[in-house]
C-alpha atoms as a PDB file:
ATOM      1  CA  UNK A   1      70.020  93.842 110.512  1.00  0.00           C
ATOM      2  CA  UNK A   2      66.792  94.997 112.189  1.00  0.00           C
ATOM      3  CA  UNK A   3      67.976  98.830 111.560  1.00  0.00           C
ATOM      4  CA  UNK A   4      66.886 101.542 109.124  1.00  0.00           C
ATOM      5  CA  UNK A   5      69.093 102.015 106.692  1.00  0.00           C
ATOM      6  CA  UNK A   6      71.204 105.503 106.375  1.00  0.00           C
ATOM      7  CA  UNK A   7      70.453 107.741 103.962  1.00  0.00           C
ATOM      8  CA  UNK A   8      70.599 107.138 100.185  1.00  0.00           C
ATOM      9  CA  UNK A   9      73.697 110.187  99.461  1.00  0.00           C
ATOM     10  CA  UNK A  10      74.950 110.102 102.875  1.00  0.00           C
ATOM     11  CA  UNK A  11      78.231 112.056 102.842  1.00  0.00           C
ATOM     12  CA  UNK A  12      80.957 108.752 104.477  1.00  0.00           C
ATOM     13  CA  UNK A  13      84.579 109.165 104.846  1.00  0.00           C
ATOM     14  CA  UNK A  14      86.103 105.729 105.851  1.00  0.00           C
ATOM     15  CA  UNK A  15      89.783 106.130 106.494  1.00  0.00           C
ATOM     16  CA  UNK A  16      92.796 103.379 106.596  1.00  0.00           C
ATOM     17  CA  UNK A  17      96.067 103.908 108.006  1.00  0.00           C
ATOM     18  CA  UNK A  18      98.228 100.516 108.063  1.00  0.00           C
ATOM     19  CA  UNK A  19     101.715  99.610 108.076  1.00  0.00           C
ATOM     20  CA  UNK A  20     102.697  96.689 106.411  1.00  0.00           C
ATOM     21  CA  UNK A  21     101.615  92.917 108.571  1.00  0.00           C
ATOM     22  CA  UNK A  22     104.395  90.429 108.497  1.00  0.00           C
ATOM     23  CA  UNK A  23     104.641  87.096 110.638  1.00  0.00           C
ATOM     24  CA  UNK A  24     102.671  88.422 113.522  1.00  0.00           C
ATOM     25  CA  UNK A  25      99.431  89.943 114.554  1.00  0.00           C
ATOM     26  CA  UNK A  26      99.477  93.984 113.508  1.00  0.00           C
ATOM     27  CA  UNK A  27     103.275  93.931 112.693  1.00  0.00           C
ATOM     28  CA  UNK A  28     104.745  97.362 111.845  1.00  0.00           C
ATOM     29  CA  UNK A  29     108.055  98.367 111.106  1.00  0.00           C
ATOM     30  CA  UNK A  30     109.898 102.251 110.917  1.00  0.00           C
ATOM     31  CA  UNK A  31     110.817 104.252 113.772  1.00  0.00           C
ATOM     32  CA  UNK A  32     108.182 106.305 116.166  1.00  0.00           C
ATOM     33  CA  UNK A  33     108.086 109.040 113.668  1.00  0.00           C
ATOM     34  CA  UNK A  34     106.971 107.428 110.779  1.00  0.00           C
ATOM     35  CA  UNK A  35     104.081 105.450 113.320  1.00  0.00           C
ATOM     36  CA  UNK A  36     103.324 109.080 114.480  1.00  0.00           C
ATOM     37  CA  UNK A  37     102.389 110.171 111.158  1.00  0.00           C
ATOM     38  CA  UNK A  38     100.243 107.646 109.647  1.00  0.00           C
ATOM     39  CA  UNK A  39      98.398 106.604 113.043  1.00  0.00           C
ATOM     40  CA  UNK A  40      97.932 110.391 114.221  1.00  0.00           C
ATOM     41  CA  UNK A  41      98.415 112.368 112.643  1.00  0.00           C
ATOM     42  CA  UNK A  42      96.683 111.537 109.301  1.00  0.00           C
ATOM     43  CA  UNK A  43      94.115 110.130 111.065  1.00  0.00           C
ATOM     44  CA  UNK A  44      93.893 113.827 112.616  1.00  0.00           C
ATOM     45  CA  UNK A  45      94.139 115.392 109.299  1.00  0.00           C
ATOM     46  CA  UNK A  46      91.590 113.366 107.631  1.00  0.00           C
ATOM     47  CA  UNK A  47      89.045 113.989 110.648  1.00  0.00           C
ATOM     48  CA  UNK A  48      89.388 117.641 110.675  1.00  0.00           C
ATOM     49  CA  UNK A  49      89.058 117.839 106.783  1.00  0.00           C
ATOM     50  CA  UNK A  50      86.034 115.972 106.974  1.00  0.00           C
ATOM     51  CA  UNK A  51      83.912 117.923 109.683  1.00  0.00           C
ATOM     52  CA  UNK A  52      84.825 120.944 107.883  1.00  0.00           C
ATOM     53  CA  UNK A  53      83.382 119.416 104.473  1.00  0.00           C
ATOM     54  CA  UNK A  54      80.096 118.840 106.374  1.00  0.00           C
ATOM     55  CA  UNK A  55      80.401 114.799 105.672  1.00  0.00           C
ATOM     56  CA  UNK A  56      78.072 113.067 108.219  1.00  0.00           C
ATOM     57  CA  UNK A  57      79.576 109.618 109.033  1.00  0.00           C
ATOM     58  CA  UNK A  58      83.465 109.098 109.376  1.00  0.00           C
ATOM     59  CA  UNK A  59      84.992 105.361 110.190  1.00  0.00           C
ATOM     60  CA  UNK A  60      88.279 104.899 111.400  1.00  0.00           C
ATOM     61  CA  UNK A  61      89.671 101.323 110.637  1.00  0.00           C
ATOM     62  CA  UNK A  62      92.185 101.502 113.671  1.00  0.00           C
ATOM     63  CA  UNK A  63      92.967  97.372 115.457  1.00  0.00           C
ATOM     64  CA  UNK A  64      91.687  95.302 118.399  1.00  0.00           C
ATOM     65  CA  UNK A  65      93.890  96.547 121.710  1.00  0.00           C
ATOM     66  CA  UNK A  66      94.703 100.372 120.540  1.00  0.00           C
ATOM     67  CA  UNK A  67      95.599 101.879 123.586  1.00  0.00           C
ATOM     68  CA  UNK A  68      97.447 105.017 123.948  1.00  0.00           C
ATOM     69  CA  UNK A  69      99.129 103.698 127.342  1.00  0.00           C
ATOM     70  CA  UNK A  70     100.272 100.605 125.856  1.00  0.00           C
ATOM     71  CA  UNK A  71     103.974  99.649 125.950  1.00  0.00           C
ATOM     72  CA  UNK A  72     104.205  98.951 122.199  1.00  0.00           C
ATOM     73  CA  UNK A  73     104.874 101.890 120.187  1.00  0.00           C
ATOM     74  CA  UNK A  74     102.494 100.445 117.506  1.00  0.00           C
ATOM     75  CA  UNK A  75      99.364  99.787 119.698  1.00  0.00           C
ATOM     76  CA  UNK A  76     100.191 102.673 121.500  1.00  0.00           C
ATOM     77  CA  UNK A  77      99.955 105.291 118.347  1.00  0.00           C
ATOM     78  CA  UNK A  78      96.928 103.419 117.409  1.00  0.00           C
ATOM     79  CA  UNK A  79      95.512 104.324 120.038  1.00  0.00           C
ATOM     80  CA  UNK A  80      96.955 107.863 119.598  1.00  0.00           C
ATOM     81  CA  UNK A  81      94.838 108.192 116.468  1.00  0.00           C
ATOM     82  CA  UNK A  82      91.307 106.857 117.790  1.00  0.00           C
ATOM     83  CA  UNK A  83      91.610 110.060 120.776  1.00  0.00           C
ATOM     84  CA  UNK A  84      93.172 112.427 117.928  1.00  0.00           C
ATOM     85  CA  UNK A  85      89.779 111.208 115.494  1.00  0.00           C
ATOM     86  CA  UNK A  86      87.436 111.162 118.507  1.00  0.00           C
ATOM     87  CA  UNK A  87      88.363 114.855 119.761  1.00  0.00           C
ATOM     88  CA  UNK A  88      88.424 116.128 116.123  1.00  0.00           C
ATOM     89  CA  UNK A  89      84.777 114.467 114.956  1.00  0.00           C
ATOM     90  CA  UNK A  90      83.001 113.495 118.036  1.00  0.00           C
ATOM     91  CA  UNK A  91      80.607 110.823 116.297  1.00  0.00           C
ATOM     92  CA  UNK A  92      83.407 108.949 114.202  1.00  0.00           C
ATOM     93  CA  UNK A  93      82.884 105.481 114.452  1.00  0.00           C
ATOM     94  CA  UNK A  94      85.797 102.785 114.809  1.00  0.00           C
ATOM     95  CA  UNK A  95      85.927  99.634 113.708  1.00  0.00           C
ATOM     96  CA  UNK A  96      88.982  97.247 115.620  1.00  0.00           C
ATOM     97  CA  UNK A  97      89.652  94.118 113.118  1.00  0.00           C
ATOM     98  CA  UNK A  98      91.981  91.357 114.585  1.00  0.00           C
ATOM     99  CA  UNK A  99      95.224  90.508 112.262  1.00  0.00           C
ATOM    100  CA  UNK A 100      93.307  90.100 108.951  1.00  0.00           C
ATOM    101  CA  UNK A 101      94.126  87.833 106.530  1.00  0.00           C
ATOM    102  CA  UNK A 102      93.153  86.845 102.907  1.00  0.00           C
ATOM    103  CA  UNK A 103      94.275  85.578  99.406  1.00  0.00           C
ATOM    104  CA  UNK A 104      98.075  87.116  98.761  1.00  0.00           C
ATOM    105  CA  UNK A 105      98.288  89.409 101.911  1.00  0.00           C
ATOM    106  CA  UNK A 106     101.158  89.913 104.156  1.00  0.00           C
ATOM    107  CA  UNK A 107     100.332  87.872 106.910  1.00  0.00           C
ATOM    108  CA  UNK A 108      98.854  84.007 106.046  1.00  0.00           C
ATOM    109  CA  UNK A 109     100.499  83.966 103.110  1.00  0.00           C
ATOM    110  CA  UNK A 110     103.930  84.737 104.025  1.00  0.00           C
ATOM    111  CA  UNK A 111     103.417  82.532 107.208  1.00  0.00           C
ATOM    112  CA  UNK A 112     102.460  79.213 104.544  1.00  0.00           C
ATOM    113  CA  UNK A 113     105.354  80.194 102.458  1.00  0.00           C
ATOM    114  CA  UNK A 114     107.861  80.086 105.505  1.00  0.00           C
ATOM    115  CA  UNK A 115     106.316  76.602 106.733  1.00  0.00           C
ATOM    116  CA  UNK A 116     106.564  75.077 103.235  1.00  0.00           C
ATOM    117  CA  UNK A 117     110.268  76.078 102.880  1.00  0.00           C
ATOM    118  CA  UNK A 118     111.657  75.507 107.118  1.00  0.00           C
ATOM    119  CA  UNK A 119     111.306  72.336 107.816  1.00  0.00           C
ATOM    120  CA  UNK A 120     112.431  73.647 111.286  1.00  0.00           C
ATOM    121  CA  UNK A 121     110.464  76.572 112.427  1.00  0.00           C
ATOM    122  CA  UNK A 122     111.227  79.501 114.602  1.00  0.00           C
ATOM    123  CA  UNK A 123     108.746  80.291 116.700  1.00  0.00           C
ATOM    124  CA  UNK A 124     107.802  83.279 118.931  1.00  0.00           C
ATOM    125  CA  UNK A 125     108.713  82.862 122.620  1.00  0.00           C
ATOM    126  CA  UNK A 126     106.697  79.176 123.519  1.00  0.00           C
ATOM    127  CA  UNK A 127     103.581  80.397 121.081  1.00  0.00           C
ATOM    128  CA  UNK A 128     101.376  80.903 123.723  1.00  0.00           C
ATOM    129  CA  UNK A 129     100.688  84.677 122.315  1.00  0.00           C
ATOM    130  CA  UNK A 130      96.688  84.336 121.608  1.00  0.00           C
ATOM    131  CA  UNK A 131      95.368  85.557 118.142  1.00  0.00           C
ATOM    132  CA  UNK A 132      91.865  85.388 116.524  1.00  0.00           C
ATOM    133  CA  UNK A 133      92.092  86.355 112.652  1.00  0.00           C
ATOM    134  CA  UNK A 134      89.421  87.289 110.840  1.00  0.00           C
ATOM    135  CA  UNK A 135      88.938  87.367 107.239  1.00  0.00           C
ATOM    136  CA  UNK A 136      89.206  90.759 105.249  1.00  0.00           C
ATOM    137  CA  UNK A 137      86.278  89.967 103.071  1.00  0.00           C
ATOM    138  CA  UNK A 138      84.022  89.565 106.216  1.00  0.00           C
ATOM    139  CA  UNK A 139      85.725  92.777 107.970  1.00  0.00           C
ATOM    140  CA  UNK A 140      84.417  94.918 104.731  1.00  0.00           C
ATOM    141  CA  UNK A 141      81.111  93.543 105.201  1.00  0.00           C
ATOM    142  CA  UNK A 142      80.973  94.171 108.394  1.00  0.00           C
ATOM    143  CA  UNK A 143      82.132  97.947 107.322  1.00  0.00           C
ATOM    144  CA  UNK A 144      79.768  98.402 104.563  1.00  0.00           C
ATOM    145  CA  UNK A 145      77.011  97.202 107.257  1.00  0.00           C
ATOM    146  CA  UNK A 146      77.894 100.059 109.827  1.00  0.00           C
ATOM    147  CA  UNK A 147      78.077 102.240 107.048  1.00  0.00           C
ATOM    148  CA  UNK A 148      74.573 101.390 106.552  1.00  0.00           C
ATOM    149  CA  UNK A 149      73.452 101.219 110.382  1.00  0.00           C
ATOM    150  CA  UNK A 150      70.726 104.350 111.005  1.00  0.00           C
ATOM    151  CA  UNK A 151      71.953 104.750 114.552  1.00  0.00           C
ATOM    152  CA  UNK A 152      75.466 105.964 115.093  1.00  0.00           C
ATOM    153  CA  UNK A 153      75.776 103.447 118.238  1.00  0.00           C
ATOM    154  CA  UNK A 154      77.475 101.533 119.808  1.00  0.00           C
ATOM    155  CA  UNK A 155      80.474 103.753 118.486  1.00  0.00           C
ATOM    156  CA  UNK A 156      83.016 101.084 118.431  1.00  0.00           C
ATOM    157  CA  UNK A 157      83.398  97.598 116.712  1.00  0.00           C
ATOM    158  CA  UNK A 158      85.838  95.187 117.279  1.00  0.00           C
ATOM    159  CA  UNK A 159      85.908  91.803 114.659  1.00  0.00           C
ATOM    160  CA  UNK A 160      87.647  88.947 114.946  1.00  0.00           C
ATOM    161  CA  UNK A 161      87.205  85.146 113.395  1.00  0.00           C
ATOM    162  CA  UNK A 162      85.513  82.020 114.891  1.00  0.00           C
ATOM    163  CA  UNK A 163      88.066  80.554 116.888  1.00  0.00           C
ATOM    164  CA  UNK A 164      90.571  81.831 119.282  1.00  0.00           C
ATOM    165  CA  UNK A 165      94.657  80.562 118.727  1.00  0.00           C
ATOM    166  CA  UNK A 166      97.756  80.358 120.471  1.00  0.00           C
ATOM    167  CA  UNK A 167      99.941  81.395 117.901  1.00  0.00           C
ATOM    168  CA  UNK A 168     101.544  77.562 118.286  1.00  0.00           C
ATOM    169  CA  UNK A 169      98.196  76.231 116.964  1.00  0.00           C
ATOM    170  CA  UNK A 170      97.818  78.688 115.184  1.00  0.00           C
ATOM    171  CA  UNK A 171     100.897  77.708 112.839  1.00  0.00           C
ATOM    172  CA  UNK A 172     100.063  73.927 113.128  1.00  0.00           C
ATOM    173  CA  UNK A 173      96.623  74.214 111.618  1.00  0.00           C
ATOM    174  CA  UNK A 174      97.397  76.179 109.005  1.00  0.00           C
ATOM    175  CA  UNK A 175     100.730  73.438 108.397  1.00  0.00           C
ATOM    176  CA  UNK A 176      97.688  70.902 108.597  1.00  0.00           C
ATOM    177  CA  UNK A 177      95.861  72.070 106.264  1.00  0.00           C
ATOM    178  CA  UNK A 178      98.649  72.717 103.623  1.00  0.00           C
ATOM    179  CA  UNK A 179      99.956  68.985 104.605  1.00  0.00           C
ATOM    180  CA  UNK A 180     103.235  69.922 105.876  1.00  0.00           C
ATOM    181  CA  UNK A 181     104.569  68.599 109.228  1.00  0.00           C
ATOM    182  CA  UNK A 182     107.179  71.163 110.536  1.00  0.00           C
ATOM    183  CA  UNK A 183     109.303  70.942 113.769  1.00  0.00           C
ATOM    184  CA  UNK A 184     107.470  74.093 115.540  1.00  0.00           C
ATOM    185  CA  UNK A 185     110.827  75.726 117.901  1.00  0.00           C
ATOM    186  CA  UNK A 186     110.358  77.548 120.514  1.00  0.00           C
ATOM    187  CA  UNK A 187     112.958  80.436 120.641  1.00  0.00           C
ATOM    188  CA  UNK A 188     113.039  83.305 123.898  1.00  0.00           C
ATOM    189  CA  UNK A 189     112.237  86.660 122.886  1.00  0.00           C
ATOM    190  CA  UNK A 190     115.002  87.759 124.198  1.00  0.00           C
ATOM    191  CA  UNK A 191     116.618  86.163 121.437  1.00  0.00           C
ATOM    192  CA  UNK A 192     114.446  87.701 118.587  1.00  0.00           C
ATOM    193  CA  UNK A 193     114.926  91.233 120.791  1.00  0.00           C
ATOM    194  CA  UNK A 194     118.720  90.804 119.772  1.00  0.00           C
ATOM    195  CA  UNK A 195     118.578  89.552 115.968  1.00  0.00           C
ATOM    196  CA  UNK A 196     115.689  92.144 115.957  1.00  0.00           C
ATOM    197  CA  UNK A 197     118.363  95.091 116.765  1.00  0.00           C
ATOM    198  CA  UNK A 198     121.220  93.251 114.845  1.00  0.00           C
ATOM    199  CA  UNK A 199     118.460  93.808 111.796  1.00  0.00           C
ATOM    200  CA  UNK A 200     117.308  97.411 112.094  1.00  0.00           C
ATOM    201  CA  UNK A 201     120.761  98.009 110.906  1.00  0.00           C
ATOM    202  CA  UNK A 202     119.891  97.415 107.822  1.00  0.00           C
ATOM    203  CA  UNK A 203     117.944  98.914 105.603  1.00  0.00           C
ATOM    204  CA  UNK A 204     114.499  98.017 105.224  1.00  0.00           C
ATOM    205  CA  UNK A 205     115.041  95.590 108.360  1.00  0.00           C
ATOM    206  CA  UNK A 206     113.466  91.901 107.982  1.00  0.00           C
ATOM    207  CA  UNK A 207     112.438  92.021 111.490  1.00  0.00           C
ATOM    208  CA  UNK A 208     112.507  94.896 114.050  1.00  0.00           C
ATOM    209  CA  UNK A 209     112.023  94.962 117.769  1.00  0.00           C
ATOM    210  CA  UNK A 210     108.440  96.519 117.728  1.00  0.00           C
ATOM    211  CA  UNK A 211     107.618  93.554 115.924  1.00  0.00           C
ATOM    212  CA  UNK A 212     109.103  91.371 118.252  1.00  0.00           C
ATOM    213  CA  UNK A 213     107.329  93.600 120.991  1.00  0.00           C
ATOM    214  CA  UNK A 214     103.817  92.439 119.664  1.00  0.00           C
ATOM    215  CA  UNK A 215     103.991  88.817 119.026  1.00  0.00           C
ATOM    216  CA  UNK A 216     104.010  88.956 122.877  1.00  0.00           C
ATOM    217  CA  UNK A 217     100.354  90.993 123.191  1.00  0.00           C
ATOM    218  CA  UNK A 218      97.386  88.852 122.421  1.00  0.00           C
ATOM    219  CA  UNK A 219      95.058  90.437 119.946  1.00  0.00           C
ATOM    220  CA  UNK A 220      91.568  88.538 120.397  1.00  0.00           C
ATOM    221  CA  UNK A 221      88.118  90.588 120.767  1.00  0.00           C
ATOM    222  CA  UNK A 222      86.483  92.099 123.789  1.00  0.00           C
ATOM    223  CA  UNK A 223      83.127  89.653 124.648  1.00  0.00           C
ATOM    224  CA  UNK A 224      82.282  92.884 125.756  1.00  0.00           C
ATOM    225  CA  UNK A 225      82.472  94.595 122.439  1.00  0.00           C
ATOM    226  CA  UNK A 226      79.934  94.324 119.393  1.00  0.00           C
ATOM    227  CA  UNK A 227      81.394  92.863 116.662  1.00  0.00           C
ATOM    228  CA  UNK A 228      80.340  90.603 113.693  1.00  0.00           C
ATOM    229  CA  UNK A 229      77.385  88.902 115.791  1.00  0.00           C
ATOM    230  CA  UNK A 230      75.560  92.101 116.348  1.00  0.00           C
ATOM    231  CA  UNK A 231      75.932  93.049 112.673  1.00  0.00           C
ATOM    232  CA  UNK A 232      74.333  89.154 111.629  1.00  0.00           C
ATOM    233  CA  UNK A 233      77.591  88.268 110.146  1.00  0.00           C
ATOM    234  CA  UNK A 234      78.941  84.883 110.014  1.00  0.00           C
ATOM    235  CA  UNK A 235      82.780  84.987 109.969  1.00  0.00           C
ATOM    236  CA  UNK A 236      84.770  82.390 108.066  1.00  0.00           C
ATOM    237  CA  UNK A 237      87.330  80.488 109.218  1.00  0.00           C
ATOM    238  CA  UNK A 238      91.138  80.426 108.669  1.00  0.00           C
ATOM    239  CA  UNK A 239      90.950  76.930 107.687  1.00  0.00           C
ATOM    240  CA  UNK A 240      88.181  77.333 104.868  1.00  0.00           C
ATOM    241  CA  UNK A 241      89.756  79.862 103.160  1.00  0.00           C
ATOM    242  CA  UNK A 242      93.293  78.553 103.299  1.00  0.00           C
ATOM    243  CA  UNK A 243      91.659  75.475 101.838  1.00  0.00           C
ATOM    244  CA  UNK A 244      90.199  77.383  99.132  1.00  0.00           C
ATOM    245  CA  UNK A 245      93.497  79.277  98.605  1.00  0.00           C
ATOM    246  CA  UNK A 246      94.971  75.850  97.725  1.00  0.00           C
ATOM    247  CA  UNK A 247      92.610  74.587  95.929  1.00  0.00           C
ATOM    248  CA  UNK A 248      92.667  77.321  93.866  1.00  0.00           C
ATOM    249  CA  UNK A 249      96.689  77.223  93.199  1.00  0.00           C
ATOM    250  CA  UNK A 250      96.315  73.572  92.224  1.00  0.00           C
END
């Protein structure tokens, strides 16, 4: 990596807080509170306990686009936590993955299931929203490289994969690669907004309006930023390890 590594017994705290991914990039469900307290506030709580125990490295895994002026609740209390962290442990470091996906997680799998079983499939607005997923394995080893990194700078990483999608081409190359052919439809958001508030009526709602809310925000990586490159990483792409995935169920 052309960097001394840290300390052998360096004291690192490297701290998660994630709401369950569904059909679209950094999906979240629950109302403002619950957001509140897993985005800031125990990303405060962890912070402050860890300057006070004298650790010398703290990562906060927080998501490409946290911004506490965003209109999404869910970017927006993301980027709640990063000023909370920042103003509690001045040199925490933040790493910003893209939607991640992997083997049996919430967000590539459930996407292949729903293309295998609608031959007919809803899509979000026209599926021009622009994603870039990166692969979890490659996000940890981009983490375990920071953790690693003598210097404490640049203080912020942001990862996503190899190749940029609208979220329409998105769905047809992974359909492609599982040999499906699906009628891709377009519906308005304005209709998911509505079938989004029919379903928070229930409980543990299928699909809620913050959801809806961020299949409109592209989630792709700053040029800007460092990010795998800079840490001599490699990503993988969505296509080689959905073929693997396959190949693997038989």
């Amino acid at each position: 990596m052309g960097s001394r590594s840290a300390p052998i017994g360096t004291p690192v705290v490297c701290q998660v807080h994630e709401l369950d991914q569904q059909v679209g990039p950094h999906a979240a469900r629950g109302p403002t509170s619950v957001l509140i307290h897993i985005h800031v506030e125990s990303a405060q709580r962890v912070a402050d306990q860890a300057l006070r125990a004298g650790v010398d490295r703290l990562i906060h895994i927080s998501g490409i686009g946290a911004d506490a002026a965003s209109q999404s609740r869910y970017i927006r209390k993301r980027g709640e936590g990063e000023l909370v962290v920042r103003a509690a442990f001045v040199e925490a470091l933040f790493i910003r993955p893209a939607v991640m996906f992997g083997p049996d997680d919430a967000f590539l799998t459930t996407i292949l299931k729903l293309l295998r079983q609608l031959p007919i499939y809803p899509m979000f607005g026209r599926g021009r929203t622009r994603l870039q997923p990166a692969y979890v394995e490659d996000v940890a080893e981009a983490v375990a490289r920071v953790i690693g990194r003598a210097e404490t700078h640049p203080t912020i990483f942001e990862f996503g994969g190899p190749r940029v999608y609208s979220y329409e081409q998105f769905l047809r190359a992974v359909a492609h690669q599982a040999g499906l052919a699906p009628l891709l439809f377009p519906i308005p958001f304005a209709v998911w907004h509505a079938l989004a508030w029919a379903s928070e009526i229930l409980p543990g709602p299928p699909l809620t309006r913050n959801q809806v809310d961020l299949m409109k925000i592209d989630t792709v990586s700053s040029p800007e930023m460092p990010g795998f490159v800079e840490l001599e990483i490699s990503p993988h792409s969505v296509e080689a390890i959905l073929q693997k995935m396959l190949s693997n169920r038989g």
